[in-house]
PDB file of N, CA and C in Angstrom:
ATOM      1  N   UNK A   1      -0.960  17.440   8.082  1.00  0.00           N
ATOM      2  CA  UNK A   1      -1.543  16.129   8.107  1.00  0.00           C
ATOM      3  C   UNK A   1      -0.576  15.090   7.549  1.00  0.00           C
ATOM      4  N   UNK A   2      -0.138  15.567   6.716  1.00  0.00           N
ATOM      5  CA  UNK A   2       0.707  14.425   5.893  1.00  0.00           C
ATOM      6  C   UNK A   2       2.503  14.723   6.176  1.00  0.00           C
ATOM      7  N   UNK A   3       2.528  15.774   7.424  1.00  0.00           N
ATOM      8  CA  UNK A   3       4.101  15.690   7.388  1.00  0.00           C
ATOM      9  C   UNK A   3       4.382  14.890   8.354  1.00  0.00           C
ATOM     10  N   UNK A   4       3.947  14.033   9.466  1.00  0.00           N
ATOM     11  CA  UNK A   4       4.337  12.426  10.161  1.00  0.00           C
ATOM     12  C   UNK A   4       4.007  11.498   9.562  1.00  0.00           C
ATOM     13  N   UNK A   5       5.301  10.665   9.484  1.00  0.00           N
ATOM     14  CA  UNK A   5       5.716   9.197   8.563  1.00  0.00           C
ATOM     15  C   UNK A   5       5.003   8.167   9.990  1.00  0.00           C
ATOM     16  N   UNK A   6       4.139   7.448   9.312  1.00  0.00           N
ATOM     17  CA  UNK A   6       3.446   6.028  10.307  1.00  0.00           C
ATOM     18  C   UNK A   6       3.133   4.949   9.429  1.00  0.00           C
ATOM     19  N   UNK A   7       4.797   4.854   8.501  1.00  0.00           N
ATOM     20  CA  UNK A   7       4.712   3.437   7.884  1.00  0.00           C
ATOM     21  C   UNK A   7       6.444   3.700   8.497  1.00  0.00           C
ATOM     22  N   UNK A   8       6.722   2.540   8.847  1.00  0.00           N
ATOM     23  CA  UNK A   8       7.886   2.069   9.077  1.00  0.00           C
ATOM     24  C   UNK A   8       9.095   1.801   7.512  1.00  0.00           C
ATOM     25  N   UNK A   9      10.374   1.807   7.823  1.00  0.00           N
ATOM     26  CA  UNK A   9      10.952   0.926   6.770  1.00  0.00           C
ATOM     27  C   UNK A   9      10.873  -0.292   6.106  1.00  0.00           C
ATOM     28  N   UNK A  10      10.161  -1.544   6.736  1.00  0.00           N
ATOM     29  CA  UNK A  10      10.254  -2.708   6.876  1.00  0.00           C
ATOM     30  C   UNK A  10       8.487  -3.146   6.265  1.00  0.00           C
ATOM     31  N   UNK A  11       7.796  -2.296   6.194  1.00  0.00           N
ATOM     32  CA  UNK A  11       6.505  -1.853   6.194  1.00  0.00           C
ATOM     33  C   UNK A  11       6.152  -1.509   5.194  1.00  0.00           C
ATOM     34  N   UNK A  12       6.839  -0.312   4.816  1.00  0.00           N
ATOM     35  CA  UNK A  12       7.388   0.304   3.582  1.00  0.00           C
ATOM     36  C   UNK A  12       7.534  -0.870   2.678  1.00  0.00           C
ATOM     37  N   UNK A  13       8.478  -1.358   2.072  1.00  0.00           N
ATOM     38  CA  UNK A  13       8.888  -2.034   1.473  1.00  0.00           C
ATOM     39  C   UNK A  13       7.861  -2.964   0.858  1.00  0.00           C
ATOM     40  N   UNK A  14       7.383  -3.721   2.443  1.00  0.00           N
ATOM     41  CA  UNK A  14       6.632  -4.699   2.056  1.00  0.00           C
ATOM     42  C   UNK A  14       5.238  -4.338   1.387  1.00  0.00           C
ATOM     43  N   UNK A  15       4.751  -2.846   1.907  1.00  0.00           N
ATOM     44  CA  UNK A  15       4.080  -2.153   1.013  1.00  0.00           C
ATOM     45  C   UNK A  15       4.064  -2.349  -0.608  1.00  0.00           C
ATOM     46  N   UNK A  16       4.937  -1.696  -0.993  1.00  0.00           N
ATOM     47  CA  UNK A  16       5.427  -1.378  -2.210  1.00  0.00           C
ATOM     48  C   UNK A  16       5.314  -2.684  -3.013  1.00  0.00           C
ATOM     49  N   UNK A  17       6.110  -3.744  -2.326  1.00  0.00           N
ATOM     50  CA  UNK A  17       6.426  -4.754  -3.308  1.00  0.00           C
ATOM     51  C   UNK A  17       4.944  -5.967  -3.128  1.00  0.00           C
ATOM     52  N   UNK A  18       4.335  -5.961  -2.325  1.00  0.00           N
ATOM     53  CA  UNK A  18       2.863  -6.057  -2.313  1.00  0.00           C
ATOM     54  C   UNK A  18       2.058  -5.611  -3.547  1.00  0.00           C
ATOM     55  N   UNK A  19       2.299  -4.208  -2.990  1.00  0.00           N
ATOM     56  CA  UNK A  19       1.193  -3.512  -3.864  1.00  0.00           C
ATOM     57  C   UNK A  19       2.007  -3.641  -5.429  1.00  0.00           C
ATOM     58  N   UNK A  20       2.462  -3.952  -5.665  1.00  0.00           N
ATOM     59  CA  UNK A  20       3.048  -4.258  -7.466  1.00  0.00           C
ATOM     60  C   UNK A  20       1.982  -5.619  -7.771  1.00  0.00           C
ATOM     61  N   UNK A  21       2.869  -6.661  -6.656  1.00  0.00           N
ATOM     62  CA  UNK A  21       2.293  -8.023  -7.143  1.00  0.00           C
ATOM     63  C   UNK A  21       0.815  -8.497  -7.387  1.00  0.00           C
ATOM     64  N   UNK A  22      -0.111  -7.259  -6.660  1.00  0.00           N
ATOM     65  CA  UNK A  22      -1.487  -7.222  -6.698  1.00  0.00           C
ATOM     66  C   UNK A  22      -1.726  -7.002  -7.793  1.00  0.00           C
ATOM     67  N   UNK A  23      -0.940  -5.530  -8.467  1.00  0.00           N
ATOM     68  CA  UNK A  23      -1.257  -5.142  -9.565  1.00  0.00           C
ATOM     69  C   UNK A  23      -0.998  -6.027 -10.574  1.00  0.00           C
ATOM     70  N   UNK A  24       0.309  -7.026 -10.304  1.00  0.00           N
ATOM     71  CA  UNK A  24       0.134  -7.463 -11.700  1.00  0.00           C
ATOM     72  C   UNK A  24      -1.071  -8.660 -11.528  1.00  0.00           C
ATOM     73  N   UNK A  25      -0.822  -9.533 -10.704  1.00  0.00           N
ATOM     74  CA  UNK A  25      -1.793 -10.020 -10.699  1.00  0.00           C
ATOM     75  C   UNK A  25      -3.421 -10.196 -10.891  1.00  0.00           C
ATOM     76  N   UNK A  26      -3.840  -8.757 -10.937  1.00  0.00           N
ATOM     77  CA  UNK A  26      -4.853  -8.058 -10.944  1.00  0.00           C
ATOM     78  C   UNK A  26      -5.018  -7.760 -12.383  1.00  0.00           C
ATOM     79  N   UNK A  27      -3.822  -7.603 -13.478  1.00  0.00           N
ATOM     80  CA  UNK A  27      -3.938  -6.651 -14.599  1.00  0.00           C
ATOM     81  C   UNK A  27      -3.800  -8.369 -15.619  1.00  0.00           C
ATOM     82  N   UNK A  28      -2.768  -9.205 -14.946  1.00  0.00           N
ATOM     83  CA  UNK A  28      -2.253 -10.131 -15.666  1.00  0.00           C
ATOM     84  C   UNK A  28      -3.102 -11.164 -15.642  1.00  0.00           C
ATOM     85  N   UNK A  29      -3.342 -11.937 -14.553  1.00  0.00           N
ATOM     86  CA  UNK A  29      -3.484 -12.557 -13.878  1.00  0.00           C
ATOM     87  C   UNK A  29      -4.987 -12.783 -13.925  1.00  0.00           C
ATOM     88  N   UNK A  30      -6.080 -12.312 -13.818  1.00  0.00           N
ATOM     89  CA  UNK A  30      -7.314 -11.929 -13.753  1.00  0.00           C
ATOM     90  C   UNK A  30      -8.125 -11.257 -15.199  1.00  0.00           C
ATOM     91  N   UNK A  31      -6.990 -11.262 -16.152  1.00  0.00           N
ATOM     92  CA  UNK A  31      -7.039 -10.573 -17.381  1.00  0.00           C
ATOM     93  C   UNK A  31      -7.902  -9.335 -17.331  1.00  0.00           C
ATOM     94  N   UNK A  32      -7.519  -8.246 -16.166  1.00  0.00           N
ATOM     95  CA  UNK A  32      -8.448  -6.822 -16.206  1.00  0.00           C
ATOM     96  C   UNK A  32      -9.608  -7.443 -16.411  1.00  0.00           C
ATOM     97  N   UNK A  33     -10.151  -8.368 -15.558  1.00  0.00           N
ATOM     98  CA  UNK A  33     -11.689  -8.290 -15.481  1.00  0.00           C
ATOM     99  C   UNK A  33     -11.998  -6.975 -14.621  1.00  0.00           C
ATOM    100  N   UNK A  34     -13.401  -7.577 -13.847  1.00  0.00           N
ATOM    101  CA  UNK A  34     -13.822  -6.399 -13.390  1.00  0.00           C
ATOM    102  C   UNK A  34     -13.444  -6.253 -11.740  1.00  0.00           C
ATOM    103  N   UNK A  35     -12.845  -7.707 -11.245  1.00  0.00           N
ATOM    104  CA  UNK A  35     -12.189  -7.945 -10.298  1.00  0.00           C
ATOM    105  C   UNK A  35     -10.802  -7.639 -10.244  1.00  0.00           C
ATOM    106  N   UNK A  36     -10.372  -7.885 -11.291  1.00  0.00           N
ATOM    107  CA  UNK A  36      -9.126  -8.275 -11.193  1.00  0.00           C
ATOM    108  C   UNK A  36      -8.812  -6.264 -11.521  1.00  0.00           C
ATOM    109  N   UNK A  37      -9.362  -5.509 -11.500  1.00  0.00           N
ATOM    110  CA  UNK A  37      -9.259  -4.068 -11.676  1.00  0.00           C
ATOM    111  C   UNK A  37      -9.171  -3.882 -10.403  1.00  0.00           C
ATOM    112  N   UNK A  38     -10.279  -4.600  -9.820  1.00  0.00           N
ATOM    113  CA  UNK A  38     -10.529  -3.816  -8.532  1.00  0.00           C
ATOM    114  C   UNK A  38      -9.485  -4.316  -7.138  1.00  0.00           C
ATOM    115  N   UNK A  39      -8.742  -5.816  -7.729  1.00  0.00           N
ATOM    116  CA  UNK A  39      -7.692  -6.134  -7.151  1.00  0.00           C
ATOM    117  C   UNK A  39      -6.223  -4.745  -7.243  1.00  0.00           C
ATOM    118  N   UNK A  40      -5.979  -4.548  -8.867  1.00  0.00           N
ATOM    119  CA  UNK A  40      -5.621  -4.020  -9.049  1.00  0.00           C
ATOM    120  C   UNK A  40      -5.446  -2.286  -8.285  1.00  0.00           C
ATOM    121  N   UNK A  41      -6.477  -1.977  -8.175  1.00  0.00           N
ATOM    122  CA  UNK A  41      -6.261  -0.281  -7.561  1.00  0.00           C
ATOM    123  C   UNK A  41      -6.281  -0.594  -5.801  1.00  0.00           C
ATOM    124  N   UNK A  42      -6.263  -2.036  -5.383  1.00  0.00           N
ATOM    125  CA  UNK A  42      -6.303  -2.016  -4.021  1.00  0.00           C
ATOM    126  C   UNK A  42      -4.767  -1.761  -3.913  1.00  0.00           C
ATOM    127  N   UNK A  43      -4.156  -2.773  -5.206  1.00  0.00           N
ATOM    128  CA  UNK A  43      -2.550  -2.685  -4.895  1.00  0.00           C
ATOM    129  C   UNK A  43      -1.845  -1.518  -5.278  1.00  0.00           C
ATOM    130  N   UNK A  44      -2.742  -0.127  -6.025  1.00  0.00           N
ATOM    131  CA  UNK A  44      -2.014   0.731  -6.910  1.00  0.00           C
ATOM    132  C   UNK A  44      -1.962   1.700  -5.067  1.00  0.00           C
ATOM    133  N   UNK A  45      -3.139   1.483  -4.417  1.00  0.00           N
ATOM    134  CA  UNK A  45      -3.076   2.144  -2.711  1.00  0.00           C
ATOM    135  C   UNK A  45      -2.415   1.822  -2.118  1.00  0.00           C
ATOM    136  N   UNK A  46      -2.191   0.246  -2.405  1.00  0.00           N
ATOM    137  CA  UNK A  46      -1.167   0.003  -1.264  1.00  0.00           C
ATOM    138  C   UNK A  46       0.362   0.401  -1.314  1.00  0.00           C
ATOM    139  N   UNK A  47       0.722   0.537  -2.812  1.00  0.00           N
ATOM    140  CA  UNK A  47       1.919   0.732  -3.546  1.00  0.00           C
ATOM    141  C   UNK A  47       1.989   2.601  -2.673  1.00  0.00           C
ATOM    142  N   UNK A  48       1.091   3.045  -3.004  1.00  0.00           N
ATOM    143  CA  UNK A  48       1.681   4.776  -2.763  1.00  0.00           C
ATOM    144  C   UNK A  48       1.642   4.880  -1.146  1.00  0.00           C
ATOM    145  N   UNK A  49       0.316   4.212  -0.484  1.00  0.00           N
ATOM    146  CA  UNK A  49       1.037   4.420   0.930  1.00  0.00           C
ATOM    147  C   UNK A  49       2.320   4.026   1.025  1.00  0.00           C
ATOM    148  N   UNK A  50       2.785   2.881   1.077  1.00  0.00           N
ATOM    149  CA  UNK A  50       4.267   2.827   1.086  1.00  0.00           C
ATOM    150  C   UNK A  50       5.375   3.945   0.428  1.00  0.00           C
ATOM    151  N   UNK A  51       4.653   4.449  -0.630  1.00  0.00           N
ATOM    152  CA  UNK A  51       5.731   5.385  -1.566  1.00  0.00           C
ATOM    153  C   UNK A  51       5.806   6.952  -0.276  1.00  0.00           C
ATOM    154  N   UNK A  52       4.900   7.388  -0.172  1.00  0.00           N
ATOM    155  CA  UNK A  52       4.506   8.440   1.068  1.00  0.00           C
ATOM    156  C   UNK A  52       4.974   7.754   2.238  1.00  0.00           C
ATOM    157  N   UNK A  53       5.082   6.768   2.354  1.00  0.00           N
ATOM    158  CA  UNK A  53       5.191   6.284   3.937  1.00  0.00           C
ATOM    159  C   UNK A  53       3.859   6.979   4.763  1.00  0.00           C
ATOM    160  N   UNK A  54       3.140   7.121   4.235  1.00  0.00           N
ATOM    161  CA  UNK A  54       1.537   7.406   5.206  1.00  0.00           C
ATOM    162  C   UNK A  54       0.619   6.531   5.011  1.00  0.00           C
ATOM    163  N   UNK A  55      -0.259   6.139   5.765  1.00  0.00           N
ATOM    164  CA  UNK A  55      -1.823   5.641   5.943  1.00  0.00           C
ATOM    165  C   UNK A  55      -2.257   6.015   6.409  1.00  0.00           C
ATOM    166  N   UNK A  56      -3.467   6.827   5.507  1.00  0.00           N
ATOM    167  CA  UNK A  56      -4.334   7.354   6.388  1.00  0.00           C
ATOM    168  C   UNK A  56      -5.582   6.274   7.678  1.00  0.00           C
ATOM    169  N   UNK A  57      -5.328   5.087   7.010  1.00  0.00           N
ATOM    170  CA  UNK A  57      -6.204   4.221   8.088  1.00  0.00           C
ATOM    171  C   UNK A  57      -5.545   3.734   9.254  1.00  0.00           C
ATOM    172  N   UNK A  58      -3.881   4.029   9.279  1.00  0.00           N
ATOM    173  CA  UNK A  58      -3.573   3.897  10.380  1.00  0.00           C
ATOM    174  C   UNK A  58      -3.021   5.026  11.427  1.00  0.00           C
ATOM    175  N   UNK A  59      -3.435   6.078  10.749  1.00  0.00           N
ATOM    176  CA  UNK A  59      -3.249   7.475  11.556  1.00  0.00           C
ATOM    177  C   UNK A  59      -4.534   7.745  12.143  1.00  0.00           C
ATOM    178  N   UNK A  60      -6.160   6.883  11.473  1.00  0.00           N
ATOM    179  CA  UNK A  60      -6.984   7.610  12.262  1.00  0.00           C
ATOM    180  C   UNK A  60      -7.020   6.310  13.405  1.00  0.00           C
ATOM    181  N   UNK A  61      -6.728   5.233  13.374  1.00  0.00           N
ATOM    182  CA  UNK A  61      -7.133   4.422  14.612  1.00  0.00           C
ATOM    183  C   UNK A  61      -5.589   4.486  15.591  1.00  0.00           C
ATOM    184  N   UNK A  62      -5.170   5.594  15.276  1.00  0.00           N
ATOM    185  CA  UNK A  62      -3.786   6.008  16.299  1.00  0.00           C
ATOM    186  C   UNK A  62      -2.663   5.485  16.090  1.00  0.00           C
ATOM    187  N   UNK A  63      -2.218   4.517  15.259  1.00  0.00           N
ATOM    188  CA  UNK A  63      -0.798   3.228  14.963  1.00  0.00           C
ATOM    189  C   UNK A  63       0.364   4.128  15.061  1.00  0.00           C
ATOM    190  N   UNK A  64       1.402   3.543  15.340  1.00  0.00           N
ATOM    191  CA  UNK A  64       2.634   4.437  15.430  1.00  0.00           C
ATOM    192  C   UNK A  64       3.150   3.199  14.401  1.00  0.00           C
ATOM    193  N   UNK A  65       4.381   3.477  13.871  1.00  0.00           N
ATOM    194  CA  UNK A  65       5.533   2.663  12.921  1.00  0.00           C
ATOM    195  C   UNK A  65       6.286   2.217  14.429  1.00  0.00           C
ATOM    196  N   UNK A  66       6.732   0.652  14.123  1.00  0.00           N
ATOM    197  CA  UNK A  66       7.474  -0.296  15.233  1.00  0.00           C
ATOM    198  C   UNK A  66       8.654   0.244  14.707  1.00  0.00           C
ATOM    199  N   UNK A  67       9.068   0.459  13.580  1.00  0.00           N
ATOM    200  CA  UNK A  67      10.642   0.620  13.431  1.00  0.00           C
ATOM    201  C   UNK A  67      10.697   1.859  13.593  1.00  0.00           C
ATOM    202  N   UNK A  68      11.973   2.592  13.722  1.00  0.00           N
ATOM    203  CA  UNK A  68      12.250   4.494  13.573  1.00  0.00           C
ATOM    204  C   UNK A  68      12.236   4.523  12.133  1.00  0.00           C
ATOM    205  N   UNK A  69      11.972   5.852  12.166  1.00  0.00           N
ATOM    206  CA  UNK A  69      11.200   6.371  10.752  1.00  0.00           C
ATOM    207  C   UNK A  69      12.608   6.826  10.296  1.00  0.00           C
TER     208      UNK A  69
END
């Protein structure tokens, strides 16, 4: 299940550095309310799909990665 990559390089990245800025924003930003948590673990998901290079929400509605893996 998890050995095809369907996040791109370019994807990737923007993943990752997304999912930080949520977090801080979420932790900093929102002072760990009860939102700003829940901002937070959207970006801690978005951070590891990128880290895996997988999504599982775009493997079940079929997505391929635009760039080569």
């Amino acid at each position: 299940m998890f050995n095809r990559k369907n996040v791109g390089p370019k994807e990737r990245i923007a993943r990752i550095v997304g999912g930080c800025l949520m977090v801080l924003c979420g932790l900093v930003g929102l002072q760990a309310s009860p939102l700003g948590l829940a901002v937070a673990a959207v970006g801690v998901v978005s951070m590891l799909t990128g880290v895996v290079r997988y999504c599982p929400a775009c493997a079940l509605s079929g997505r391929k990665p635009t760039d080569h893996c």
